[in-house]
N, C-alpha and C. Protein backbone atom coordinates (compact mmCIF):
# COMPACT_ATOMS: atom_id res chain seq x y z
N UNK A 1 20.99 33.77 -22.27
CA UNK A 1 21.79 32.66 -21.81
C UNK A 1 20.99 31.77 -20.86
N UNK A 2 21.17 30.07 -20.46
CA UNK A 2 20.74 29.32 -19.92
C UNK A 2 20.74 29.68 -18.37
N UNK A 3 20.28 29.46 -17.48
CA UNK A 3 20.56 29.57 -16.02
C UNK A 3 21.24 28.37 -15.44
N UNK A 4 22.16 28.72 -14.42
CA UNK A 4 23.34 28.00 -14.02
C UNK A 4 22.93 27.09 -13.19
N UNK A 5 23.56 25.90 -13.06
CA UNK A 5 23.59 25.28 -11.70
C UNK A 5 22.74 25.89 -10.22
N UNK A 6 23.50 26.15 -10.06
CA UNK A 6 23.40 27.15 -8.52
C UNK A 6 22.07 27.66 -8.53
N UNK A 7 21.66 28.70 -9.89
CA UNK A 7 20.14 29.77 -9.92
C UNK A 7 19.08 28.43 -10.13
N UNK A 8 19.27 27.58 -11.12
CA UNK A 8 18.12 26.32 -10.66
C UNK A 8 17.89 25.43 -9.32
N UNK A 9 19.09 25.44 -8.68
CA UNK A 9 18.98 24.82 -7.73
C UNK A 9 18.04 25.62 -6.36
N UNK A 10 18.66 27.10 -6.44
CA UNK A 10 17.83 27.79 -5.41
C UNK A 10 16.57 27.97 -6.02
N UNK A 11 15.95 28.27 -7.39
CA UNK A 11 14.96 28.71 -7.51
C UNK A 11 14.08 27.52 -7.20
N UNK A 12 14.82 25.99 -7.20
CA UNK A 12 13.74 25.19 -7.06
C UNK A 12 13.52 24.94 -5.26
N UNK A 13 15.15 25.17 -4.44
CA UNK A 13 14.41 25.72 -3.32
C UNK A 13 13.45 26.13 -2.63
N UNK A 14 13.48 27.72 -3.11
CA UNK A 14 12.56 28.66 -2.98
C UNK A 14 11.22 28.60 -3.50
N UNK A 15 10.94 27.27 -4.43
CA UNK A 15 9.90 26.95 -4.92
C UNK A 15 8.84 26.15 -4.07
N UNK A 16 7.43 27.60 -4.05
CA UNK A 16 6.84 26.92 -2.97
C UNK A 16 5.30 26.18 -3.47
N UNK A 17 5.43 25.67 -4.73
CA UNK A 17 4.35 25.38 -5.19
C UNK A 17 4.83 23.48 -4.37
N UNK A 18 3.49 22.93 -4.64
CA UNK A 18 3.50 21.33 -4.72
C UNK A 18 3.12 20.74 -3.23
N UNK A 19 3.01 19.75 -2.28
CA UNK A 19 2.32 19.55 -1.28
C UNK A 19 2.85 19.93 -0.14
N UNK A 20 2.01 20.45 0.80
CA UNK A 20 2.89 20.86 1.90
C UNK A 20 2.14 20.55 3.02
N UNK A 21 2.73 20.56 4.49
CA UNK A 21 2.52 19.66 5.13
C UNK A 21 0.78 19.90 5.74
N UNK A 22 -0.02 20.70 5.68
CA UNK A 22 -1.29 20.59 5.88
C UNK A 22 -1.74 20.16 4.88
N UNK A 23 -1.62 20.23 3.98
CA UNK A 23 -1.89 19.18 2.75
C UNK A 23 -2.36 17.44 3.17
N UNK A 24 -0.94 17.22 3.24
CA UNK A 24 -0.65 15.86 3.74
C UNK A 24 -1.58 15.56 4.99
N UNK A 25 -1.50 16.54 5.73
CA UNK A 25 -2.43 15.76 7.10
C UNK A 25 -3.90 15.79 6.50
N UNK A 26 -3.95 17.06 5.94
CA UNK A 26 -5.96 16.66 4.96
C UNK A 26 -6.35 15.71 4.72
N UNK A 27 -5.01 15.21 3.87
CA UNK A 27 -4.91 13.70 3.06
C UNK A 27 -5.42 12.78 3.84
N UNK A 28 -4.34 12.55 5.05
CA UNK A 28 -4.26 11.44 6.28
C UNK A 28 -5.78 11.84 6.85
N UNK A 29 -6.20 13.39 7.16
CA UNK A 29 -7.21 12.96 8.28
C UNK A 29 -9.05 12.23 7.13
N UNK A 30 -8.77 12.60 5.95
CA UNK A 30 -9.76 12.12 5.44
C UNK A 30 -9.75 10.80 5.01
N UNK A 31 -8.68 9.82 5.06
CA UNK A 31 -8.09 8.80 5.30
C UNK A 31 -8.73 7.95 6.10
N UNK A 32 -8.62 8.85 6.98
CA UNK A 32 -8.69 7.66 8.65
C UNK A 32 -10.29 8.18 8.85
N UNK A 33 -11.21 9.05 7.88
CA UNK A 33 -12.28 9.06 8.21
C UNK A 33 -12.92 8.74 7.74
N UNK A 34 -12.66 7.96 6.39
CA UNK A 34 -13.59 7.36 5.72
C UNK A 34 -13.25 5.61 6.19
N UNK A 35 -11.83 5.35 6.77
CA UNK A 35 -11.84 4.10 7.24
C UNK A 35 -12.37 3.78 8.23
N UNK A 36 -12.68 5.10 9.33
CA UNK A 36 -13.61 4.60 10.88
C UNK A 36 -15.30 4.16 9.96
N UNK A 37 -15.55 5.05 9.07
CA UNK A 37 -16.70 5.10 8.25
C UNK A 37 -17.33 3.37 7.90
N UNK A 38 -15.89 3.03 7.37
CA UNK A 38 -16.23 2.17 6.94
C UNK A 38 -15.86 0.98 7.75
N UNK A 39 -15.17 0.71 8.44
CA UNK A 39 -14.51 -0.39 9.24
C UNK A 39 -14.98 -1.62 8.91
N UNK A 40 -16.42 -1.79 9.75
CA UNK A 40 -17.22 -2.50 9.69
C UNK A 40 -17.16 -3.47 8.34
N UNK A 41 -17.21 -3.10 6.97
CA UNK A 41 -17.23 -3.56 5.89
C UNK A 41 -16.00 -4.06 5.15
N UNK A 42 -15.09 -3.10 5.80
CA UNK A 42 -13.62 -3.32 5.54
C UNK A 42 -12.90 -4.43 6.17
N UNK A 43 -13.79 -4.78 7.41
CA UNK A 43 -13.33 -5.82 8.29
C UNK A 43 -13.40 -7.09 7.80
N UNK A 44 -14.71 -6.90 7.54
CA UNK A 44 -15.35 -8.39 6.51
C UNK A 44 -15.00 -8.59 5.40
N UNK A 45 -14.46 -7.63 4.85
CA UNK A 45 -13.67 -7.77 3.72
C UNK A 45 -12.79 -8.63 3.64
N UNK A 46 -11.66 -8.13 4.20
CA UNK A 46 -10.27 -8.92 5.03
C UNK A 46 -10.73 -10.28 5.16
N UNK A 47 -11.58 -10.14 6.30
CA UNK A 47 -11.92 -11.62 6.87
C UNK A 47 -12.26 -12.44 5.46
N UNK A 48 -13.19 -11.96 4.37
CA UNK A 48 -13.02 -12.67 3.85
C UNK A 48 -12.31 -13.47 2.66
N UNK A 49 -11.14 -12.23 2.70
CA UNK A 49 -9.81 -12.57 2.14
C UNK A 49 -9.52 -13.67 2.16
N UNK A 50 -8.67 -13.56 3.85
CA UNK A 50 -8.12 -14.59 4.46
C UNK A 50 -8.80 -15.85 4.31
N UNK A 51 -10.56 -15.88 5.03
CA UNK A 51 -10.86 -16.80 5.01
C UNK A 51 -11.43 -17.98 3.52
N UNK A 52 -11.42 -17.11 2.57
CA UNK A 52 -10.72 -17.59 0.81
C UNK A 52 -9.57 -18.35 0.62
N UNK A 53 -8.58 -17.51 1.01
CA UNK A 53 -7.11 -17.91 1.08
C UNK A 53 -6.84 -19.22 1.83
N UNK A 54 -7.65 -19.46 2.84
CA UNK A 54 -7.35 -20.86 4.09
C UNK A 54 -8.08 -21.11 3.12
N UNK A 55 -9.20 -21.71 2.60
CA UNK A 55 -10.18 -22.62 2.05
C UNK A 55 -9.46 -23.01 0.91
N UNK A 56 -8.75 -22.18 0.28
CA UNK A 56 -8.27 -22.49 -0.64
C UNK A 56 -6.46 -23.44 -0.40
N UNK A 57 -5.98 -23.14 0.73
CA UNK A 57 -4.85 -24.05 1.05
C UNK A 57 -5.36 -25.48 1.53
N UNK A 58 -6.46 -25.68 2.34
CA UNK A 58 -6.70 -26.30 2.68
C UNK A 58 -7.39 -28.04 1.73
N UNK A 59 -7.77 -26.75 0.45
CA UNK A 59 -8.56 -27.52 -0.72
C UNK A 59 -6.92 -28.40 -1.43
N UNK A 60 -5.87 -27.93 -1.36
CA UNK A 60 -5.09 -28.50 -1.96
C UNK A 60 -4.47 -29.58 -1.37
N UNK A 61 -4.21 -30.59 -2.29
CA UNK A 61 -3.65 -32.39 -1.79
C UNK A 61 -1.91 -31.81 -1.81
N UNK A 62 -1.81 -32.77 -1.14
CA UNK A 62 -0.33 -32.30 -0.81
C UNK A 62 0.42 -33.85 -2.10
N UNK A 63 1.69 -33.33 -2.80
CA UNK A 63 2.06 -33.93 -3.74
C UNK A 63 2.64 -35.19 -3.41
N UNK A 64 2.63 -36.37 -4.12
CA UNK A 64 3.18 -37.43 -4.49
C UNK A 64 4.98 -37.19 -4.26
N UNK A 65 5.74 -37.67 -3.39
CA UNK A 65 6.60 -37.63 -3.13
C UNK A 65 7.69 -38.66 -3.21
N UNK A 66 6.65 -39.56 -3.64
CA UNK A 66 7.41 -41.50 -3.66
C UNK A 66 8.64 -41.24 -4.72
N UNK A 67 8.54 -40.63 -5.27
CA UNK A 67 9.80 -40.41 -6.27
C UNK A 67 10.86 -39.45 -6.39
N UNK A 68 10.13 -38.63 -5.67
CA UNK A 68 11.67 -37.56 -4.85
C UNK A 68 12.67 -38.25 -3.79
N UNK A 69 11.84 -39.12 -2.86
CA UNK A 69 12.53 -39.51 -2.15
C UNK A 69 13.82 -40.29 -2.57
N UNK A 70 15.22 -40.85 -2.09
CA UNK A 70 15.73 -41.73 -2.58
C UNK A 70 15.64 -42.75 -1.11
N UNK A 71 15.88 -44.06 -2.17
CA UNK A 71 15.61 -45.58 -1.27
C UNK A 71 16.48 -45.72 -0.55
């Protein structure tokens, strides 16, 4: 016979496979150690995101409006 409600629910309880919380901090501390690692490069990165992103707003004409307006 199938197993009930109740026996799946505890067995998945009691189920201690899958991530657990030293896991997770492994995760996080090798995280934050390859980002001190890298900062430096990561910084300039960004920067030169952003500073793409402005060059590129800045490159654009702002639209013709004479005809939205009404007289």
């Amino acid at each position: 016979m199938g197993i009930t409600l109740i026996e799946a629910a505890k067995k998945f309880w009691n189920d201690e496979d899958g991530i657990g919380t030293l896991e997770i901090l492994l995760i996080l501390a090798v995280i934050v150690i390859i980002a001190i690692a890298f900062r430096k490069w990561i910084i300039q990165w960004v920067s030169g995101l952003f500073k793409a992103a402005d060059d590129q707003i800045k490159d654009q004409t702002n639209p013709d409006l004479e005809g939205l307006m009404p007289e």
